[in-house]
Each structure stands twice: as C-alpha cells, then as structure tokens.
C-alpha atoms as a PDB file:
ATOM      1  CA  UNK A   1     101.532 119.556 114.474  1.00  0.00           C
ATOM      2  CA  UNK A   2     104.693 118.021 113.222  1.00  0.00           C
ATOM      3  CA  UNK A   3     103.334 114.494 113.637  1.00  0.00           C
ATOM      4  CA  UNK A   4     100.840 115.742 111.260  1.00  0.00           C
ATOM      5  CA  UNK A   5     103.502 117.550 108.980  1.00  0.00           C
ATOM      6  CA  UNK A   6     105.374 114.021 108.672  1.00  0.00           C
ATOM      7  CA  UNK A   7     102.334 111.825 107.559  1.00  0.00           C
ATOM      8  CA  UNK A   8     101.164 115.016 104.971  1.00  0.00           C
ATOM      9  CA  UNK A   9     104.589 114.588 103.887  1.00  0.00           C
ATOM     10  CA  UNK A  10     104.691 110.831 103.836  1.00  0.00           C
ATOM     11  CA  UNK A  11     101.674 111.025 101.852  1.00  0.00           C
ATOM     12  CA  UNK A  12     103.034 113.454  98.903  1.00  0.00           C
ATOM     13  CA  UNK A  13     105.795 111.413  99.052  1.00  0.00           C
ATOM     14  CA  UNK A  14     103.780 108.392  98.650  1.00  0.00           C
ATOM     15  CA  UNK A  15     102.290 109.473  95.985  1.00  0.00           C
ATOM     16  CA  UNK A  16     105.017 110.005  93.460  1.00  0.00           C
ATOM     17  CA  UNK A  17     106.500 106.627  93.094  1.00  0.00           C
ATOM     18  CA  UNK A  18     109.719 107.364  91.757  1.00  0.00           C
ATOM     19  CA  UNK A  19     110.112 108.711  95.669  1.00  0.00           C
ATOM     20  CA  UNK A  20     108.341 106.503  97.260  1.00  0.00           C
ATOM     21  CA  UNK A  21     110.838 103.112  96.314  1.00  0.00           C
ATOM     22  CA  UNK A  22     113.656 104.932  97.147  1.00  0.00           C
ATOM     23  CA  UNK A  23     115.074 104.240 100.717  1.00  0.00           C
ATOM     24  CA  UNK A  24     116.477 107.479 100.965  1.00  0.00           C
ATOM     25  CA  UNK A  25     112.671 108.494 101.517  1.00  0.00           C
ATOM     26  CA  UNK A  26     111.859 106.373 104.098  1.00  0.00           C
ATOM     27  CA  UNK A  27     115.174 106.989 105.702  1.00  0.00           C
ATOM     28  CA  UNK A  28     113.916 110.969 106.071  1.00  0.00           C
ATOM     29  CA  UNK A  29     110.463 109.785 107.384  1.00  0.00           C
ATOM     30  CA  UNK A  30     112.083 108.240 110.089  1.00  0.00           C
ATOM     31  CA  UNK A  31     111.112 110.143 112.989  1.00  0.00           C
ATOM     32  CA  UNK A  32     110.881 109.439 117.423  1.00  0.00           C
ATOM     33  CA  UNK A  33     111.458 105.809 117.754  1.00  0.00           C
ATOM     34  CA  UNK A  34     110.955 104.926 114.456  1.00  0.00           C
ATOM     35  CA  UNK A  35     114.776 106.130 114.113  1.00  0.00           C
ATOM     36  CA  UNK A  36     115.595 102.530 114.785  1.00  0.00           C
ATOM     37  CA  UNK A  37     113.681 101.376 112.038  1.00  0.00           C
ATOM     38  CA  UNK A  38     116.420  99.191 109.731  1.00  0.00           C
ATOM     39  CA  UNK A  39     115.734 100.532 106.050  1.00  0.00           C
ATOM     40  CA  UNK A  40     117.069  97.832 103.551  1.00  0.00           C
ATOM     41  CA  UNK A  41     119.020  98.985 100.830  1.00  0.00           C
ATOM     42  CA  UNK A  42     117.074  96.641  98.612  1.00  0.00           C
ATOM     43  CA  UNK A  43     114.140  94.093  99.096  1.00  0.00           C
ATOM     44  CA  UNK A  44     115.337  90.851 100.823  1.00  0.00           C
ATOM     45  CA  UNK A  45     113.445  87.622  99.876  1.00  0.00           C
ATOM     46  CA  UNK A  46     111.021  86.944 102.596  1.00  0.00           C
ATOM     47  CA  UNK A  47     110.746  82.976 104.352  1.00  0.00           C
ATOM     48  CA  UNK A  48     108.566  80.725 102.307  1.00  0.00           C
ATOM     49  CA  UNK A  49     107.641  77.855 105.240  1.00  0.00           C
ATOM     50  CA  UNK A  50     104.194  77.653 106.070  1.00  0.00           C
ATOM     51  CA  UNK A  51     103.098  78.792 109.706  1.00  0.00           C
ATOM     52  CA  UNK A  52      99.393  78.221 111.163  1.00  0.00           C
ATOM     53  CA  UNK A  53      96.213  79.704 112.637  1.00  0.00           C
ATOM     54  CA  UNK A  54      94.327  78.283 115.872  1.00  0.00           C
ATOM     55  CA  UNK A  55      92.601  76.283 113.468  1.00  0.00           C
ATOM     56  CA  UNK A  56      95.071  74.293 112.002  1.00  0.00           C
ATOM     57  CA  UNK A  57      94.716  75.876 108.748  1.00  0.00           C
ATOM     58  CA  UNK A  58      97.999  76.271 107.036  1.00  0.00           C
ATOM     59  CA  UNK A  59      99.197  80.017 105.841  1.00  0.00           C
ATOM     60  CA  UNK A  60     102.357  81.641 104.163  1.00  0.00           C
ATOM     61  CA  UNK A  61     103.202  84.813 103.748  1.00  0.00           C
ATOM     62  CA  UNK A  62     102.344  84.541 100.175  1.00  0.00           C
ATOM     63  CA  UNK A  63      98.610  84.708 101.242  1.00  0.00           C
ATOM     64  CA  UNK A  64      99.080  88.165 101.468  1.00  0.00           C
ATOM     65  CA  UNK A  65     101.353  89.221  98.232  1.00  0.00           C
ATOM     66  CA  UNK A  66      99.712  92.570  96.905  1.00  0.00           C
ATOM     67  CA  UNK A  67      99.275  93.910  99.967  1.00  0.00           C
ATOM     68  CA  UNK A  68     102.437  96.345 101.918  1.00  0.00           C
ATOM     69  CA  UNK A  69     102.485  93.834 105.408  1.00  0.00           C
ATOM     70  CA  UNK A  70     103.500  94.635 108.582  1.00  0.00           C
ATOM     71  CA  UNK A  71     104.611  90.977 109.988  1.00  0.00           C
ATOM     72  CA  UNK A  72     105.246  90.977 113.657  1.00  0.00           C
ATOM     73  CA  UNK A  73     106.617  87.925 115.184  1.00  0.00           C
ATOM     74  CA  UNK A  74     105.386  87.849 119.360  1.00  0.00           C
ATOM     75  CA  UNK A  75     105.000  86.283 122.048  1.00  0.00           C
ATOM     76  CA  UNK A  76     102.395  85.664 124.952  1.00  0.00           C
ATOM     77  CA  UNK A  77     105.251  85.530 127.725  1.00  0.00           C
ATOM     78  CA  UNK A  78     106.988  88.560 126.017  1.00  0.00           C
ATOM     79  CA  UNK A  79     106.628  92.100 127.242  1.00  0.00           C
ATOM     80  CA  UNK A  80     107.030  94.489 124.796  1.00  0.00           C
ATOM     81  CA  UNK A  81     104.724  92.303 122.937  1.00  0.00           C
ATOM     82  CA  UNK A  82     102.070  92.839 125.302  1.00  0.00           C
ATOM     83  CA  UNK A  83     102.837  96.402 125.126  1.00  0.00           C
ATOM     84  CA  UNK A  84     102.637  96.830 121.460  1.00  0.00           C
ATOM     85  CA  UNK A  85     100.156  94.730 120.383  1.00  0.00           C
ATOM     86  CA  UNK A  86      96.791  97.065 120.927  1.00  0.00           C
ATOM     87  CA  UNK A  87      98.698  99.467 119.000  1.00  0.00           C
ATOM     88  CA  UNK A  88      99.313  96.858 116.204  1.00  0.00           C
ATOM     89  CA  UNK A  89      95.761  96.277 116.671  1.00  0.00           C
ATOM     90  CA  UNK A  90      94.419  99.986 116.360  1.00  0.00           C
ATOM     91  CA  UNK A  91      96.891  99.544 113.467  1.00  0.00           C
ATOM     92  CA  UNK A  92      95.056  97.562 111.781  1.00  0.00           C
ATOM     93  CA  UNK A  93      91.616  98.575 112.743  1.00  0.00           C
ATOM     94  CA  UNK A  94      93.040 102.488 110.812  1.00  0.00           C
ATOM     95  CA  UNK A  95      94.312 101.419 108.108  1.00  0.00           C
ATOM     96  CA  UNK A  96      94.254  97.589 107.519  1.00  0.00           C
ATOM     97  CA  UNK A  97      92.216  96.573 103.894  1.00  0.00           C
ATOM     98  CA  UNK A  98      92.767  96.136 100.093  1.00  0.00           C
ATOM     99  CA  UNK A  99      96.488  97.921 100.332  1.00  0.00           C
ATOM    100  CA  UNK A 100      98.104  97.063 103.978  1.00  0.00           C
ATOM    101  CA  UNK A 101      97.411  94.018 106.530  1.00  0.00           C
ATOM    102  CA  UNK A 102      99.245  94.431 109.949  1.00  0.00           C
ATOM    103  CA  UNK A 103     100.167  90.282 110.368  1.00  0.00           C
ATOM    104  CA  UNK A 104     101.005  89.056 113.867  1.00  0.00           C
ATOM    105  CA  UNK A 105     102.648  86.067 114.253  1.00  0.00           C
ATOM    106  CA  UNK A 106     103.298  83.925 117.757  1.00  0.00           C
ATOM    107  CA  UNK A 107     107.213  83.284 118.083  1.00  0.00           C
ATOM    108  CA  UNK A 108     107.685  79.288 118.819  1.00  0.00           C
ATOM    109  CA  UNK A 109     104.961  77.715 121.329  1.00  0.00           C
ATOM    110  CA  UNK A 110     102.479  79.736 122.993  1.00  0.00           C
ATOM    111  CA  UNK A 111      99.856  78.066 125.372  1.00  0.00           C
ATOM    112  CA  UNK A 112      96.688  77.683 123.957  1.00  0.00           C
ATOM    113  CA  UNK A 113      94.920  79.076 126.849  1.00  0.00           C
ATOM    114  CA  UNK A 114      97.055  82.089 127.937  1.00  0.00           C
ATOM    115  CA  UNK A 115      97.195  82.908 124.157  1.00  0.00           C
ATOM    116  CA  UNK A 116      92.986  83.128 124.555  1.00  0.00           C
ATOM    117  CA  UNK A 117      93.432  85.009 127.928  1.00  0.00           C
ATOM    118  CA  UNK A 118      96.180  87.666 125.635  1.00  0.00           C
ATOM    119  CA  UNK A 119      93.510  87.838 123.011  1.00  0.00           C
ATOM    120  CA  UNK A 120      90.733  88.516 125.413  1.00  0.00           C
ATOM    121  CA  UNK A 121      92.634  90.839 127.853  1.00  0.00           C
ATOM    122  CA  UNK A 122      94.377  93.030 125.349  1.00  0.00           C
ATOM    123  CA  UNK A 123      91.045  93.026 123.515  1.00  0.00           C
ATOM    124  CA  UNK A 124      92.792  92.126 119.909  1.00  0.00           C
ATOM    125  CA  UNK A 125      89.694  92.186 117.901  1.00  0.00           C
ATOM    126  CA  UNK A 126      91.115  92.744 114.306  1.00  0.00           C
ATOM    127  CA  UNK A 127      94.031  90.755 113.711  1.00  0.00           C
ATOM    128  CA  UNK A 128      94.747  87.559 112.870  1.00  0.00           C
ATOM    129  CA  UNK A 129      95.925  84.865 115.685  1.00  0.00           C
ATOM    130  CA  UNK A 130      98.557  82.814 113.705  1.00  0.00           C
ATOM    131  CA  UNK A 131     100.859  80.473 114.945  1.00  0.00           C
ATOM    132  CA  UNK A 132     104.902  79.583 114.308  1.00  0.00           C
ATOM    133  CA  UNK A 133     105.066  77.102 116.835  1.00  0.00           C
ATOM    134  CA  UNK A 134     108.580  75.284 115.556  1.00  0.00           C
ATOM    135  CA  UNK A 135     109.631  78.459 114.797  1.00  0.00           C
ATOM    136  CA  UNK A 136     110.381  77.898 111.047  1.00  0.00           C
ATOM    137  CA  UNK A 137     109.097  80.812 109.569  1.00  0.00           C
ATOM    138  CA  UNK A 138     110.566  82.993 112.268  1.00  0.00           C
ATOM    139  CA  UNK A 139     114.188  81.152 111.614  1.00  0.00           C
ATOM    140  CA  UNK A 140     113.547  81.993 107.924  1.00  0.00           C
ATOM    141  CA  UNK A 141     113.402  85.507 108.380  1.00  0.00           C
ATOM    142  CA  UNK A 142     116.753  85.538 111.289  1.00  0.00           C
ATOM    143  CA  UNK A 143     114.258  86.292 113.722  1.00  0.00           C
ATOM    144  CA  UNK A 144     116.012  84.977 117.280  1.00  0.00           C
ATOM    145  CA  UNK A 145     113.523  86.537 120.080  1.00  0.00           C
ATOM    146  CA  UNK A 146     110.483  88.891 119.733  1.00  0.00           C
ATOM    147  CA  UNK A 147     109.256  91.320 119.060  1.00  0.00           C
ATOM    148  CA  UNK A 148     110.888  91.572 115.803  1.00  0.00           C
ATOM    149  CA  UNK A 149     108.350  93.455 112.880  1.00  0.00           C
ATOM    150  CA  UNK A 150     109.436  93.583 108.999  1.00  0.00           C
ATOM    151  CA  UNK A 151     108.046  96.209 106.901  1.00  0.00           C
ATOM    152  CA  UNK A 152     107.107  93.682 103.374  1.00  0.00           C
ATOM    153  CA  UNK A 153     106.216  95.155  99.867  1.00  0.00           C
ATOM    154  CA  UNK A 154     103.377  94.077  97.910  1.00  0.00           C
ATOM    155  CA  UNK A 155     105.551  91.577  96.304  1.00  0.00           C
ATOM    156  CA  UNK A 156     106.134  90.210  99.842  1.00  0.00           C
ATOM    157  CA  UNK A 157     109.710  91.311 100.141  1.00  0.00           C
ATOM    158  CA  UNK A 158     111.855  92.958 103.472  1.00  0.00           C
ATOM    159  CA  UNK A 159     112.172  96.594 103.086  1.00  0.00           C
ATOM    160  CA  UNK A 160     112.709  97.326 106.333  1.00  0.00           C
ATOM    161  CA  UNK A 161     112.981  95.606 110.244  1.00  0.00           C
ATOM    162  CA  UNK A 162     112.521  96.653 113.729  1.00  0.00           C
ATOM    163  CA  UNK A 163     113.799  95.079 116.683  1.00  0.00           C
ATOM    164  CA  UNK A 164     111.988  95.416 120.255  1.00  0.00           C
ATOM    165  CA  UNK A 165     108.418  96.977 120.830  1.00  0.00           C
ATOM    166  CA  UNK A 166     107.073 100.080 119.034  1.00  0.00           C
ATOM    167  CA  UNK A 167     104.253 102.359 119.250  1.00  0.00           C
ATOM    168  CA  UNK A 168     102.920 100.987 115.708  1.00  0.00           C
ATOM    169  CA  UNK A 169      99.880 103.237 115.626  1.00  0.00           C
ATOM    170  CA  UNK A 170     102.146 106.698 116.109  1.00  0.00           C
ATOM    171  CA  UNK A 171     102.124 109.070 113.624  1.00  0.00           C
ATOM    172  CA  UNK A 172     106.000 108.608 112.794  1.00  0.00           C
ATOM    173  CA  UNK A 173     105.394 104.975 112.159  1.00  0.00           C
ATOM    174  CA  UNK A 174     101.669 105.620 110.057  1.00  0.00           C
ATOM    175  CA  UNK A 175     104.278 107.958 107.924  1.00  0.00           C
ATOM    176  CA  UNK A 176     106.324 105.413 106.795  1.00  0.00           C
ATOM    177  CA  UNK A 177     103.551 102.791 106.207  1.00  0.00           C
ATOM    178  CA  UNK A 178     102.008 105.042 104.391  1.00  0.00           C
ATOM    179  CA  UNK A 179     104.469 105.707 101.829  1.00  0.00           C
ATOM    180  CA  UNK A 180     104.889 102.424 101.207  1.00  0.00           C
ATOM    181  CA  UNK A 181     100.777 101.839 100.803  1.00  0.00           C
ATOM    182  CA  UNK A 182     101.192 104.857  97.897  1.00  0.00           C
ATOM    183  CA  UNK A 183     103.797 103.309  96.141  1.00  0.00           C
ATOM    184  CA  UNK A 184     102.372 100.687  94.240  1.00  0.00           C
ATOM    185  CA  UNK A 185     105.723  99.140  93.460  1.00  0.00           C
ATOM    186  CA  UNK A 186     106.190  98.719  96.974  1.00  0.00           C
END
C-alpha cells in the first residue's frame, strides 16, 4: 500500500513541473534503499567519449538526449551486477519508450563469450548490450568499479547517482523515475 502511495505521489508530483525539477522532491521520494540514491543539487555535464555495441557500432550518450536515462555501468564478473540486472531489465520492459531508456553499459573488458552466456542466463531480452571496454566513458563520469547507475535528464545531464546494486524495478525506485519522466524539463 505505501509502495503504491509513493509512486501515486511521484506521479502528482511529476506532473507539476515546477515540483518535479526541484531536488527537494526527489529527495522526499526517496524511500527503502533508494535512501542512498545521491540527488545532485544541480545537473552535472555527462561524459561525451563514445563507447560501443557487440557490433562495433559506435554510440554516445547523446544518442539518447530527450529521453530521462537510467545509465548503468556493469560488469560480467561483478555480483551485484548479476543481481540487478533482470530488474534493470523488467525496468525497461515497464516502462522503457519515447520518455525513459534504462542504458546498461559493460565496465572495461568483458569476455565476449561469458558476456553471451550473462545475456542468455539472466535472460536480458530488452536492453541494449553496449560496451566501454577502455573504460573511457566510465572514467568520464568518475565511475571507479560497478555497479555505479546515474539518473540523466532529457538533456542528458547527472541528476542523481547510485553506488552498488539496487532493486531498479521496486516501487521506491519506479517513484523517482517517474517524476523525472513527468517533468519534461528533466
């Protein structure tokens, strides 16, 4: 019931952007484990290097401006990562589309074939599999060891960062996602 309060909440909240900006907001959403959620007082510039998928094909973080972005830097050998990602996944699958993309990227080099086997075992069906293998995108953003997950606005900005593995799909964590998706400043 109060899991359902907070994302009601997050929600009118959301949807009065005036609120929804302000960190103080997200600061009162923060509910569980999401207490450990860093909230910035203002948007830090996000890292500009390119990163790749298993392709080859070249991506920045700028491929995804308009959207609110979860980006999750992880690794195949790391457990908490293991743990969270189906829940980034289910993340995704809820409420990934026009507004919000949940974008997992693999912290410095990660075997091609146990990074199939993670894909295949944890069943990750909707995301993304991009790579950071020199780790210059993740040393752009101070990121030292995963998991690490930043919270970007639409204009691809750091409002917020996590350290360590999270239940990304919980209700406390959908709350605050959400009120940044309803803010379309954010």
């Amino acid at each position: 019931m109060l899991r359902s309060a907070l994302l009601y909440a997050a929600l009118l909240f959301g949807a009065n952007a005036a609120f929804a900006a302000d960190p103080a907001v997200l600061e009162a959403l923060k509910q569980g484990e999401m207490k450990r959620l860093v909230v910035h007082d203002a948007p830090k510039p996000s890292g500009l290097s390119a990163f790749t998928d298993r392709d080859g094909g070249s991506h920045s973080l700028a491929d995804w401006q308009g959207k609110v972005v979860l980006l999750n830097f992880w690794a195949v050998s790391c457990v908490p990562c293991r743990e969270e990602m189906p829940a980034l996944n289910a993340l995704e699958k809820e409420l990934g589309g026009e507004d919000f993309a949940v974008v997992p990227v693999a912290f410095g080099y990660n075997h091609p074939g146990g990074l199939a086997r993670f894909i295949t075992q944890y069943e990750i069906d909707a995301l993304p599999v991009l790579l950071d293998p020199d780790r210059r995108l993740s040393a752009e953003m101070g990121v030292i060891a995963p998991p690490v997950t930043m919270l970007l606005d639409r204009e691809g900005n750091e409002v917020a960062r996590f350290i360590g593995g999270a239940e990304w799909d919980s209700d406390e964590a959908k709350a605050i996602i959400a009120t940044l998706i309803a803010d379309p400043a954010s």
